[in-house]
Protein backbone atom coordinates (compact mmCIF):
# COMPACT_ATOMS: atom_id res chain seq x y z
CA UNK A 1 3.73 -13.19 -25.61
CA UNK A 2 0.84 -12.63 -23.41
CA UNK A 3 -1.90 -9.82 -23.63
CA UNK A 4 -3.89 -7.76 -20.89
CA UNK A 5 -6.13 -5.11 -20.19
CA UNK A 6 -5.83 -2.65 -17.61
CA UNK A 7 -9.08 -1.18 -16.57
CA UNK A 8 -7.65 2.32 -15.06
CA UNK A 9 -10.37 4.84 -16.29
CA UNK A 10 -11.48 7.67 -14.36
CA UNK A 11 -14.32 9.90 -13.31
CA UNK A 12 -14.85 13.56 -13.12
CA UNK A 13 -18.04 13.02 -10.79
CA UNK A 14 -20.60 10.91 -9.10
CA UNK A 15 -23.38 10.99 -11.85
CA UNK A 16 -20.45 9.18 -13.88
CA UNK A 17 -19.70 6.41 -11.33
CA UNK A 18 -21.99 3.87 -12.67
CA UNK A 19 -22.08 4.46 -16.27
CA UNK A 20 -18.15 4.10 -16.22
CA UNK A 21 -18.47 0.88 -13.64
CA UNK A 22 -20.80 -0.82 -16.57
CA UNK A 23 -18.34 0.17 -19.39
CA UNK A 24 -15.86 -1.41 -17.78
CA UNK A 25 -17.71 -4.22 -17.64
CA UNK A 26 -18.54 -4.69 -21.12
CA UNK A 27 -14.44 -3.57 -22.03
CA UNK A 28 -13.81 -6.76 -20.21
CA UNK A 29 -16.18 -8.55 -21.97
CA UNK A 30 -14.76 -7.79 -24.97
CA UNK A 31 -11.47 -8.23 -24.27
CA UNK A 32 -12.21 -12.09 -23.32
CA UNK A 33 -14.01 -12.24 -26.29
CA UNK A 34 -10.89 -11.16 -28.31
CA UNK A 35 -8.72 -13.53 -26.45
CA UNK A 36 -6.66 -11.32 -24.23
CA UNK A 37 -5.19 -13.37 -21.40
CA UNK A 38 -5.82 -11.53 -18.29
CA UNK A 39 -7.64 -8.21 -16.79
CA UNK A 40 -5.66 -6.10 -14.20
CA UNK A 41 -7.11 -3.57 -11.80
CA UNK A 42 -5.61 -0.74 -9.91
CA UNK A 43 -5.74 0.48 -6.33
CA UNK A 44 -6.91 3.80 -5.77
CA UNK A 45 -8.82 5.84 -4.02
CA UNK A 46 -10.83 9.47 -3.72
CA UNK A 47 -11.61 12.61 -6.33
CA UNK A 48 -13.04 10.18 -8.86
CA UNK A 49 -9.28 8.45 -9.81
CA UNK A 50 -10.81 4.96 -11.20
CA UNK A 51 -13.95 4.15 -9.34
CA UNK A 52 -13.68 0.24 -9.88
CA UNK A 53 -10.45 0.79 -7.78
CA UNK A 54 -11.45 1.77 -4.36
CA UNK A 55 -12.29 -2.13 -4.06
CA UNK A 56 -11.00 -3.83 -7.05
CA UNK A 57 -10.77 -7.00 -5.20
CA UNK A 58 -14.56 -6.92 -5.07
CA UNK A 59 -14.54 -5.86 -8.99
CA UNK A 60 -12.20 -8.70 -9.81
CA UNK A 61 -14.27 -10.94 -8.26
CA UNK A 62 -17.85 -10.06 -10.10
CA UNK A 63 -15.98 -10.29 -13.77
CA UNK A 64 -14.30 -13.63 -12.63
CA UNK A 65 -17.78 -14.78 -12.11
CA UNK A 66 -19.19 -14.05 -15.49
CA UNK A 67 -15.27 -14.87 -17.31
CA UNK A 68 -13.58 -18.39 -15.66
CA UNK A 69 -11.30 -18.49 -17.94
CA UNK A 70 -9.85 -15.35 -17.67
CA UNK A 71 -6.88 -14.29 -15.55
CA UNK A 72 -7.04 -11.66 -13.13
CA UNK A 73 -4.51 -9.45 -11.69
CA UNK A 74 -3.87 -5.67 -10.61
CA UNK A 75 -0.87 -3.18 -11.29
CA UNK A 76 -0.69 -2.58 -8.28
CA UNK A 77 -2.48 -3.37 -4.70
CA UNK A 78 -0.77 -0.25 -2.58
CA UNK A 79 0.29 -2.24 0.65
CA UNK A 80 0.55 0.63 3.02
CA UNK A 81 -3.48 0.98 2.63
CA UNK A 82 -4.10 -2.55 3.55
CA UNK A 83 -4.70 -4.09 6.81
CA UNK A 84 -2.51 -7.31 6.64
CA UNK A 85 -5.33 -9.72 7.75
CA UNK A 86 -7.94 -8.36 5.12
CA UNK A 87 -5.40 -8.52 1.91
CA UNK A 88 -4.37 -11.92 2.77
CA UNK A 89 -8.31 -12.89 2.78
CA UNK A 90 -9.06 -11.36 0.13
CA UNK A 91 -6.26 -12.28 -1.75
CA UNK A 92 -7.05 -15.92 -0.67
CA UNK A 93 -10.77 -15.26 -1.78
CA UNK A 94 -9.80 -14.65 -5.19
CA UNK A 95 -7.11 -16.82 -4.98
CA UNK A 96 -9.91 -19.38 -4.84
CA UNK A 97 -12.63 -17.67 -7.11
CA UNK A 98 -10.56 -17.59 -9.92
CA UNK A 99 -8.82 -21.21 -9.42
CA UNK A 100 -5.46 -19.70 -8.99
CA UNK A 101 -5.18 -17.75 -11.96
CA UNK A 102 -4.51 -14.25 -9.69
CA UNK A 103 -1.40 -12.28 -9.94
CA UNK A 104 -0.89 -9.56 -7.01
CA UNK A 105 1.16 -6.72 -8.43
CA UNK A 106 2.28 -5.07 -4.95
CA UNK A 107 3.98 -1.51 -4.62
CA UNK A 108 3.94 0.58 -1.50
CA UNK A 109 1.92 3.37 -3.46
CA UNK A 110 1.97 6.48 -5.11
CA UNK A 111 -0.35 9.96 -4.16
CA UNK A 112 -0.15 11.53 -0.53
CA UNK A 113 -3.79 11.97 -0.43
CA UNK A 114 -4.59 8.26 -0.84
CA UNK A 115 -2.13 7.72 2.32
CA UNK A 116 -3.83 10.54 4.67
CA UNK A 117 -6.97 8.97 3.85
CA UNK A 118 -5.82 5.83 5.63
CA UNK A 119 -3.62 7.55 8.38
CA UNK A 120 -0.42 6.51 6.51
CA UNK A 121 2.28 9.26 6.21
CA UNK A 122 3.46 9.31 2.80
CA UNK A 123 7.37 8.97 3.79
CA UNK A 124 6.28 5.88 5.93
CA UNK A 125 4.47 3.82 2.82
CA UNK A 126 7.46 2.33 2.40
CA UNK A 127 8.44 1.05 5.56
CA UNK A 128 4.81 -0.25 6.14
CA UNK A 129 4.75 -1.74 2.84
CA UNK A 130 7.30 -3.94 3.14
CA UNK A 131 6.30 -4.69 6.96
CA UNK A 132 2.88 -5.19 5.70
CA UNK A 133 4.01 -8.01 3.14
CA UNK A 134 6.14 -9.72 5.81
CA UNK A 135 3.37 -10.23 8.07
CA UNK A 136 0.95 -11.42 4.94
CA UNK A 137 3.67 -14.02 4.51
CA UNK A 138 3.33 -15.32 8.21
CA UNK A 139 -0.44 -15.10 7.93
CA UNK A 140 -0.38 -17.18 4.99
CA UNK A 141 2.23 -19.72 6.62
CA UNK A 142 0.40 -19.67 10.36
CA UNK A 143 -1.73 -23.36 11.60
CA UNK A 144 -3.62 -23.11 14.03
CA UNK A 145 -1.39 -24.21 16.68
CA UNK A 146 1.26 -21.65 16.19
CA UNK A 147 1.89 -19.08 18.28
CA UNK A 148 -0.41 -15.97 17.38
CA UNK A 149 0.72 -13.49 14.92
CA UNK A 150 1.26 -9.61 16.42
CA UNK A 151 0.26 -6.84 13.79
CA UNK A 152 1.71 -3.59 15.09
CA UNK A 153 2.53 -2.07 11.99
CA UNK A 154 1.96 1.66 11.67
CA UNK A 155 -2.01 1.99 11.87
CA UNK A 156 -2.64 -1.72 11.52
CA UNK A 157 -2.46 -3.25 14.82
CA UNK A 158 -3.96 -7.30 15.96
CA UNK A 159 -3.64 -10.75 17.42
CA UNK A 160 -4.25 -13.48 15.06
CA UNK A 161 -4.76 -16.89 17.22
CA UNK A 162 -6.54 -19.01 14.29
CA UNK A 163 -5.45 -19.24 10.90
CA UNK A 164 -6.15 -17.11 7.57
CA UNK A 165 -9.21 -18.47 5.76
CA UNK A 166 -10.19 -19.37 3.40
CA UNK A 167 -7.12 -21.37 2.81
CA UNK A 168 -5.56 -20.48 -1.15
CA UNK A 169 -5.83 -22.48 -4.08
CA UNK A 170 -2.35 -21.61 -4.81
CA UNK A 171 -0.19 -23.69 -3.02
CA UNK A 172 1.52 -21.31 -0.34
CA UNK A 173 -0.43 -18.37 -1.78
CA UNK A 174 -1.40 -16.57 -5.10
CA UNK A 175 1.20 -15.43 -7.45
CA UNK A 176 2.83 -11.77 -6.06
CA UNK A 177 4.33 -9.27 -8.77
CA UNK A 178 6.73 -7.03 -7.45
CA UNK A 179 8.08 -3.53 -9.20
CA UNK A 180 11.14 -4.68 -10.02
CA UNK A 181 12.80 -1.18 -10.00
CA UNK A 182 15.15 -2.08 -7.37
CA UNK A 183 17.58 -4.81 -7.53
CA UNK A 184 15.84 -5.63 -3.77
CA UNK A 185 12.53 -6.40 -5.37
CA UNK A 186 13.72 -8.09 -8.46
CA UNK A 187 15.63 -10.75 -6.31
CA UNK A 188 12.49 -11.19 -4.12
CA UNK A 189 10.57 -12.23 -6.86
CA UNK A 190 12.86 -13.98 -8.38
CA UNK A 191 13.97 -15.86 -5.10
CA UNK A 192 10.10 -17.01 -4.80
CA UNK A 193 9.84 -17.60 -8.76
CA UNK A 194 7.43 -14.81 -9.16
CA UNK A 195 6.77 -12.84 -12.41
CA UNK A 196 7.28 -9.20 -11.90
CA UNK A 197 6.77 -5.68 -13.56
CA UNK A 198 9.56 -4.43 -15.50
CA UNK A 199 9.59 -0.90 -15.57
CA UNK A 200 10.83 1.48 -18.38
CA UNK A 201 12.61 4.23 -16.61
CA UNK A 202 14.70 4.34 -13.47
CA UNK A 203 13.75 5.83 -10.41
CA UNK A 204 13.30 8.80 -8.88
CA UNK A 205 13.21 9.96 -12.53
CA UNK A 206 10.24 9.11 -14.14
CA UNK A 207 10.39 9.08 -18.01
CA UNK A 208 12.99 8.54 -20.26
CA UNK A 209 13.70 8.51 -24.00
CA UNK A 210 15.62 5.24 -24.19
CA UNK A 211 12.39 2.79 -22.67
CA UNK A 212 13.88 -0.39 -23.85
CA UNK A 213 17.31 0.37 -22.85
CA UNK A 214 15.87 0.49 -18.92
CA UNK A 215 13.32 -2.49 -19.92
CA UNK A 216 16.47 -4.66 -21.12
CA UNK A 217 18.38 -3.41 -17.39
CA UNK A 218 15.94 -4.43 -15.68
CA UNK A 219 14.78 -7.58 -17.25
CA UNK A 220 18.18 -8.90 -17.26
CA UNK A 221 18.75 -7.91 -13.67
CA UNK A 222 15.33 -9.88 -12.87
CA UNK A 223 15.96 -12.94 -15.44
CA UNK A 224 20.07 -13.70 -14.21
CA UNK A 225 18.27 -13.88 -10.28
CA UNK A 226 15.61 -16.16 -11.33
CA UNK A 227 17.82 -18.47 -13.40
CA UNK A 228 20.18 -17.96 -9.92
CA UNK A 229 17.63 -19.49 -7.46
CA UNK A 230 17.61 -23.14 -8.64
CA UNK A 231 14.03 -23.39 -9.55
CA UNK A 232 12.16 -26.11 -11.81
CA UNK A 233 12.00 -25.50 -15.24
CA UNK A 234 8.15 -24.77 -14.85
CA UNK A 235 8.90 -22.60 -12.30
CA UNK A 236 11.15 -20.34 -14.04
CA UNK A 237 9.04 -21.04 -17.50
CA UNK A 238 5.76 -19.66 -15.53
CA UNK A 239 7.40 -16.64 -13.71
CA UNK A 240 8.60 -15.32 -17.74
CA UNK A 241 5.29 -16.21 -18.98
CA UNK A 242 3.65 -13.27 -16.86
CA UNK A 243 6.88 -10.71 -16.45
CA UNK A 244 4.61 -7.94 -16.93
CA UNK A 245 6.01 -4.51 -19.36
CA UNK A 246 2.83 -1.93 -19.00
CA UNK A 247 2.06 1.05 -20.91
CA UNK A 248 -0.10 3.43 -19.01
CA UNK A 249 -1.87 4.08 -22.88
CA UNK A 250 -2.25 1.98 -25.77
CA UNK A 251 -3.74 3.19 -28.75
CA UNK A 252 -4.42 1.54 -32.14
CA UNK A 253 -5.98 3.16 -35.66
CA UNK A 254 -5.83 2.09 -38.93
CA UNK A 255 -2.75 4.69 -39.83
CA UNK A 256 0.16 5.96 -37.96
CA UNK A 257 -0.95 9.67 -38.26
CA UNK A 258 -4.91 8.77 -37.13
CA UNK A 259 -3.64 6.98 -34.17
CA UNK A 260 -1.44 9.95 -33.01
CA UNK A 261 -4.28 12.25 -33.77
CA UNK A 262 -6.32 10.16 -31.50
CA UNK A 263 -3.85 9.44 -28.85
CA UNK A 264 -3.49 13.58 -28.14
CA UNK A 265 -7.43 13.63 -27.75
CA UNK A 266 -6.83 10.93 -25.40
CA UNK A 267 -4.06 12.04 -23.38
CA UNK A 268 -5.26 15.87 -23.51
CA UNK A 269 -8.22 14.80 -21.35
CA UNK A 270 -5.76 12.32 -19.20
CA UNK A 271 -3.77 16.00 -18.79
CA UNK A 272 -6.62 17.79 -17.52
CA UNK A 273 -7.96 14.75 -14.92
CA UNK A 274 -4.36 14.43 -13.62
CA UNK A 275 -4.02 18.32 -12.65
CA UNK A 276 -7.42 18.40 -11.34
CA UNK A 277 -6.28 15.18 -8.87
CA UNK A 278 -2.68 17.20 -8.08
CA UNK A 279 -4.91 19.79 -6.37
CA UNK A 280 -5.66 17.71 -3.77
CA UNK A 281 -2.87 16.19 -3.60
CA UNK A 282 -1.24 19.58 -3.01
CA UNK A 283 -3.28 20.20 0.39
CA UNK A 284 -1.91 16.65 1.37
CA UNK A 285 1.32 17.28 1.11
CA UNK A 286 1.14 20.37 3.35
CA UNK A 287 3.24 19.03 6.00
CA UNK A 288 7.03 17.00 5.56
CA UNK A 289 5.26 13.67 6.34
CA UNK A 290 3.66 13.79 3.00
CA UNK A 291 5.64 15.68 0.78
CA UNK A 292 6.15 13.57 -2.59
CA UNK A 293 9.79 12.71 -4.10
CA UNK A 294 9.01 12.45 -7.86
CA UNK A 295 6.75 14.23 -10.24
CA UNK A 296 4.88 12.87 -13.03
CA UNK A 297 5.86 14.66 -16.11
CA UNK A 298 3.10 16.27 -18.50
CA UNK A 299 2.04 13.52 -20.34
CA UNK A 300 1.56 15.79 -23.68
CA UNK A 301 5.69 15.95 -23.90
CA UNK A 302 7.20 13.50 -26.18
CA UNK A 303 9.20 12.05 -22.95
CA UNK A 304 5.88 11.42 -20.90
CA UNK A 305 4.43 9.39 -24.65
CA UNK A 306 7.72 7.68 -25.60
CA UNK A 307 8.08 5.88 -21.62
CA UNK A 308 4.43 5.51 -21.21
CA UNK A 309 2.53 5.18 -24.77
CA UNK A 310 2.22 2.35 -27.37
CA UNK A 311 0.97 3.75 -30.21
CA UNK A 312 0.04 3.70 -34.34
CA UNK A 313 -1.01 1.35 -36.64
CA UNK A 314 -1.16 -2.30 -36.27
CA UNK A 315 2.03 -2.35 -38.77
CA UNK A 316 3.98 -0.22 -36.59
CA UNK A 317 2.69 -1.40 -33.23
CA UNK A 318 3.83 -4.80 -34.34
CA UNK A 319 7.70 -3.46 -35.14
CA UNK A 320 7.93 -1.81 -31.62
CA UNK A 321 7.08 -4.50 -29.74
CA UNK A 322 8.77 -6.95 -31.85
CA UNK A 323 12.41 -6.63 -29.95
CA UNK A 324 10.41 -6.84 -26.48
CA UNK A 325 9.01 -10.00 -27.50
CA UNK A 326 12.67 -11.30 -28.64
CA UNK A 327 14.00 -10.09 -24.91
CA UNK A 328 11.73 -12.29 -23.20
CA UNK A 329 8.91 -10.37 -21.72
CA UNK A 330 6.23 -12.42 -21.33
CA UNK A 331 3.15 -9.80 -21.11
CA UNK A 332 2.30 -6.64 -22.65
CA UNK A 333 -0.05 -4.91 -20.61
CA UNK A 334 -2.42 -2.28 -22.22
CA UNK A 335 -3.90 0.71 -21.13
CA UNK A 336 -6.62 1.16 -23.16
CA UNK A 337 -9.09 3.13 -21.02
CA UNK A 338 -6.76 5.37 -19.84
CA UNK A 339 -7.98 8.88 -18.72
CA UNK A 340 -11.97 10.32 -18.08
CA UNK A 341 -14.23 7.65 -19.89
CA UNK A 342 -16.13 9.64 -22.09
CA UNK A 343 -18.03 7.92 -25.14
CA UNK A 344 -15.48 8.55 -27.63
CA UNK A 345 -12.27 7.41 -24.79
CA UNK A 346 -14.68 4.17 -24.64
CA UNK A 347 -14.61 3.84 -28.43
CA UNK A 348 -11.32 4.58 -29.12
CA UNK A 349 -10.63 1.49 -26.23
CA UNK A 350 -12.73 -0.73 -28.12
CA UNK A 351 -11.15 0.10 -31.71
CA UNK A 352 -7.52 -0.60 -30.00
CA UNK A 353 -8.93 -4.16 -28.54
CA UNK A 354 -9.67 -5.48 -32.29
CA UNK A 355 -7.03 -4.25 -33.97
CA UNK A 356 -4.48 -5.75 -31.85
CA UNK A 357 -6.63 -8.91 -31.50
CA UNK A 358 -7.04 -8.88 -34.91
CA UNK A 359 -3.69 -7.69 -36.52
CA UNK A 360 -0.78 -7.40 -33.58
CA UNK A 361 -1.72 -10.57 -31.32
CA UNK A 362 -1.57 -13.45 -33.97
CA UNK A 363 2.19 -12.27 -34.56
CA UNK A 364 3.51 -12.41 -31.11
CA UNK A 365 0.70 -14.85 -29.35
CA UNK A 366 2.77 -18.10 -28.57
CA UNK A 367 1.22 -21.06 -27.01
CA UNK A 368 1.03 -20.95 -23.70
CA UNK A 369 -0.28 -22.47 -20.91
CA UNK A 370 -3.71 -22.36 -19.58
C-alpha cells in the first residue's frame, strides 16, 4: 500500500498567502523525508480556498525540482476551467519534469463560483469536461501532418495546425485518474489501464455511514473492467498500485481520545472556512445556470467524519485501514493540512506525518515499484 499527501490548506487572507505557500513547502519536504510516495495538489480557485491551487501545475513543478524522486499528482484538475491546449502542455511539461511519475486526477469540478470565474455555467461543467478531455486526447495523438484540431468547446475555442509540445515522457501521455463514481468513468480508466479514485459514498448523496461498503462497490466495479480489457500484467499491476481511496482529513495522536480531541479543533476551523466560501458561492448560484445539485454536509456530524476522516492512534489507524489494504487499494491518500493553516493545523500535520511514517506505514508499505 502506497502513501500520499494532499496539500489542500487554505487561507483566510492575503497577508497569509505566502506564509501558507512556504509551509507547504516544508510539509512536502517532510513528507519525502518520511518516505511517502507521492504529493497531490488540488484545483481551485478565489476567496483564499488553497492558494497553491490556483496554479498547482506551476507548484508541482517547483517541489519536483527540489524532490526527483517523488511522485506528483492532484485530486483533481477541474476540466471545465482548462483550455484544452494549455492542460495538455502543461500536463506534458510535468509529464517530462518529473520523468513520468505524474498522475492527473480529472473531475469536471465542484463550486459555481470557480465556474463563473471562467465563463463556465455550472450545469455545463459536465458536458465541457468530458468534451474538454476528448479533445486533450486528439491533441496528444495529433503529428504534424494531420489535419488541424477545431476547439469549439463552450468558452474554449482554436485551430491547432502543429503538434502539442513538448512531446510526454509517458508514452501516449501521463497517467489520468478518473472519479470512478460512475460505472462510465470506471470503465474509461480501466479501458486505458489507468488507476482511479475510489470514492466512499455514492452520488448525489455525499456521506454515508457504511464508507467501505461503497469503497468495496466501487473498487470491484473498477477492478472486474480492468481485469476485462486484456491488459499486460504490468499494466493492470501499475493501474492497482495507484487506485487512489482519499480522506479529505487524516489525523494521528498518540491516543484515540487526543486524536479526536484534536481532529474537532481541526475540523471546527475547516467548518468555519467552508461557510465563509458558501457565501460566495451563494451569489453565484443566483441564476439556474449555476445552481448546485449536492450539498456538503457539516463536517462536525459524525456522517461528514466517518466518509471523510481517518482518525486515532497509530493502533487504531492501523485496524481501519487494515481491510482496505486486503481489498486491493493501492493508495491511501491523506489530508493532513486540511482546513485554515494556522500554526497549530501545521503542527498537528506534521505530528500525523511521523506517526504514520513511523508506526502505520511499515505495516501496510509493500514493495513496490519505483
Amino acid at each position: 500500500m502506497r502513501f500520499s499527501v494532499f496539500l489542500n490548506a487554505r487561507s483566510l487572507g492575503p497577508d497569509q498567502d505566502r506564509k501558507l505557500m512556504k509551509d507547504l513547502e516544508a510539509h512536502a519536504k517532510l513528507a519525502a523525508d518520511l518516505d511517502y510516495d507521492a504529493i497531490f495538489l488540488p484545483d481551485h480557485h478565489f476567496n483564499g480556498y488553497m492558494p497553491v491551487a490556483s496554479d498547482s501545475f506551476i507548484f508541482a513543478g517547483y517541489l519536483a525540482a527540489q524532490m526527483p524522486k517523488m511522485h506528483f499528482g492532484f485530486s483533481v484538475v477541474s476540466v471545465p476551467l482548462h483550455h484544452p491546449v494549455r492542460l495538455a502542455e502543461r500536463i506534458n511539461i510535468l509529464d517530462q519534469l518529473t520523468d513520468g511519475k505524474l498522475l492527473v486526477g480529472v473531475g469536471s469540478g465542484t463550486t459555481p463560483e470557480e465556474m463563473i470565474g471562467f465563463a463556465v455555467d455550472y450545469k455545463d461543467a459536465g458536458r465541457i469536461s468530458d468534451t474538454n478531455l476528448a479533445l486533450v486526447e486528439q491533441l496528444w495523438a495529433k503529428q504534424m501532418e494531420d489535419p488541424a484540431v477545431v476547439i469549439d468547446n463552450g468558452p474554449y475555442k482554436g485551430r491547432v495546425l502543429q503538434r502539442i509540445t513538448p512531446s510526454p515522457f509517458t508514452p501516449g501521455h501521463a497517467r489520468l485518474m478518473p472519479v470512478a463514481m460512475k460505472e462510465a468513468s470506471s470503465r474509461r480508466a480501466a479501458e486505458n489501464g489507468w488507476p482511479a479514485f475510489i470514492p466512499a459514498f455514492t452520488p448525489p448523496t455525499i456521506g454515508g455511514t457504511e464508507p467501505f461498503t461503497h469503497v468495496k462497490k466501487w473498487f470491484d466495479i473498477y477492478k472486474g473492467f480492468l481485469l476485462e480489457a486484456g491488459h499486460s500484467e504490468d499494466v493492470v499491476k501499475s493501474a492497482l498500485d495507484w487506485t487512489t481511496h482519499t480522506y479529505q482529513v487524516v489525523h494521528v495522536a498518540e491516543s484515540d481520545d487526543q486524536a479526536r480531541e484534536e481532529l474537532e479543533v481541526i475540523l471546527r476551523s475547516y467548518q468555519d472556512a467552508i461557510e465563509r466560501e458558501a457565501e460566495f458561492n451563494a451569489r453565484a448560484e443566483s441564476d439556474d445556470a449555476n445552481k448546485k445539485t449536492d450539498r456538503t454536509p457539516n463536517a462536525l456530524t459524525d456522517d461528514w467524519i466517518g466518509t471523510w476522516c481517518l482518525y486515532g492512534s497509530p493502533e487504531t489507524v492501523l485496524e481501519h485501514l487494515t481491510p482496505y489494504a486486503e481489498l486491493g487499494i493501492g493508495n491511501v491518500l491523506c489530508g493532513t493540512t486540511t482546513g485554515p493553516l494556522t500554526e497549530q493545523r501545521l503542527a498537528y500535520g506534521d505530528q500525523t506525518l511521523r506517526l504514520m511514517a513511523e508506526k502505520v506505514m511499515p505495516a501496510l508499505k509493500a514493495a513496490v515499484p519505483a
